[in-house]
C-alpha atoms as a PDB file:
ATOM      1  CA  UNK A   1      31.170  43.108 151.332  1.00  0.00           C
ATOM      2  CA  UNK A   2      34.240  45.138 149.715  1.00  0.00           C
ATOM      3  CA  UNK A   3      33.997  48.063 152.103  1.00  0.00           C
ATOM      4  CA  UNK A   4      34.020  45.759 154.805  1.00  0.00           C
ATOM      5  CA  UNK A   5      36.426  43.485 153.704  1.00  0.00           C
ATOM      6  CA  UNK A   6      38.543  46.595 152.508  1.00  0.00           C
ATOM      7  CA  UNK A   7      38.214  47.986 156.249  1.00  0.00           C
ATOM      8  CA  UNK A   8      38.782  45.386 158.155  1.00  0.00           C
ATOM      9  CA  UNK A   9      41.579  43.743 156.276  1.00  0.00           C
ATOM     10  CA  UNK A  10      40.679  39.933 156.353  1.00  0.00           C
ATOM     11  CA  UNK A  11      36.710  39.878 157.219  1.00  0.00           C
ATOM     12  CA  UNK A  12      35.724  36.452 158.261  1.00  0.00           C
ATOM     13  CA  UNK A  13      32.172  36.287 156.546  1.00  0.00           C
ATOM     14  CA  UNK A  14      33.200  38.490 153.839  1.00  0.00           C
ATOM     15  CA  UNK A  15      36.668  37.011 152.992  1.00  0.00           C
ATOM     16  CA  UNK A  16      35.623  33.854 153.472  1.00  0.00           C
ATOM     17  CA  UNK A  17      32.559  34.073 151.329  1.00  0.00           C
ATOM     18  CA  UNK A  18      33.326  36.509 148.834  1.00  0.00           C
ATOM     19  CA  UNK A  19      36.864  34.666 147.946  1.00  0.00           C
ATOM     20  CA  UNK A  20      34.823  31.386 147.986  1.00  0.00           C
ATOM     21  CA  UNK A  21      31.643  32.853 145.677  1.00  0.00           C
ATOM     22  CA  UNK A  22      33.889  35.022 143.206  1.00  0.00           C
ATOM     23  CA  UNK A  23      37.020  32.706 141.912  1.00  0.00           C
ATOM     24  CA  UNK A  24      39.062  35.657 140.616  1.00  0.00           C
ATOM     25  CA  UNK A  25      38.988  36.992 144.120  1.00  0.00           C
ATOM     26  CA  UNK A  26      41.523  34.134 145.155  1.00  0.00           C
ATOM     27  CA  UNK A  27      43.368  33.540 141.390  1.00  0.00           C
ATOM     28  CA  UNK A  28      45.769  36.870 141.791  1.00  0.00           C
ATOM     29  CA  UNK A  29      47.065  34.958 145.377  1.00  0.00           C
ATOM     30  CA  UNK A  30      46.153  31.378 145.670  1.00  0.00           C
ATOM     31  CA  UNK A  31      48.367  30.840 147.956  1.00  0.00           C
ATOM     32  CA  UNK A  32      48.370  34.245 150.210  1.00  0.00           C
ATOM     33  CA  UNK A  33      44.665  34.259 150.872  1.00  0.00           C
ATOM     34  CA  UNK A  34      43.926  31.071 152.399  1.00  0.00           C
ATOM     35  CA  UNK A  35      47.477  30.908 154.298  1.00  0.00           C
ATOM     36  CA  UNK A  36      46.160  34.146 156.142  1.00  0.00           C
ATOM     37  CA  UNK A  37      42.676  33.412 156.089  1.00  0.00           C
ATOM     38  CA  UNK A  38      43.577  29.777 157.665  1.00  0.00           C
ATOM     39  CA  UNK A  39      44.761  31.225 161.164  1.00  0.00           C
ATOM     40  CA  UNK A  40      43.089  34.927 161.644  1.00  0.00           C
ATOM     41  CA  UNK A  41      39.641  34.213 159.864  1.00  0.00           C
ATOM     42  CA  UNK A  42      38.398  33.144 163.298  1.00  0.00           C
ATOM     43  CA  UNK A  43      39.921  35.303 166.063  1.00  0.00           C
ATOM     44  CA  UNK A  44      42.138  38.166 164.431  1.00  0.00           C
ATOM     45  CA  UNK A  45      38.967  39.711 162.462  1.00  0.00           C
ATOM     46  CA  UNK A  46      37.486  40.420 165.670  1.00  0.00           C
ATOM     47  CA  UNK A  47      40.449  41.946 167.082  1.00  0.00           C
ATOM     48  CA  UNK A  48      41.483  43.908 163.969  1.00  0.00           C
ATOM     49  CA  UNK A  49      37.852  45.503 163.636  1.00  0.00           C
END
């Protein structure tokens, strides 16, 4: 999941579960992760990969 997510930038499966399963993931930015994740965690993941 960190390769991945590290790779692609903003995985969809990976961000989204790995932020939601390990708190610290989203404590450093609260605010950046789910402002991104909110728009490109459906279509930009595929594009960016």
């Amino acid at each position: 999941m960190l390769p991945e997510l590290a790779q692609c930038g903003l995985g969809i499966g990976a961000l989204t579960g790995t932020y939601r399963l390990n708190p610290p993931y989203r404590v450093p930015y609260p605010q950046a992760m789910p402002s991104q994740e909110t728009t490109p965690t459906r279509g930009i993941p595929s594009g960016l990969c």
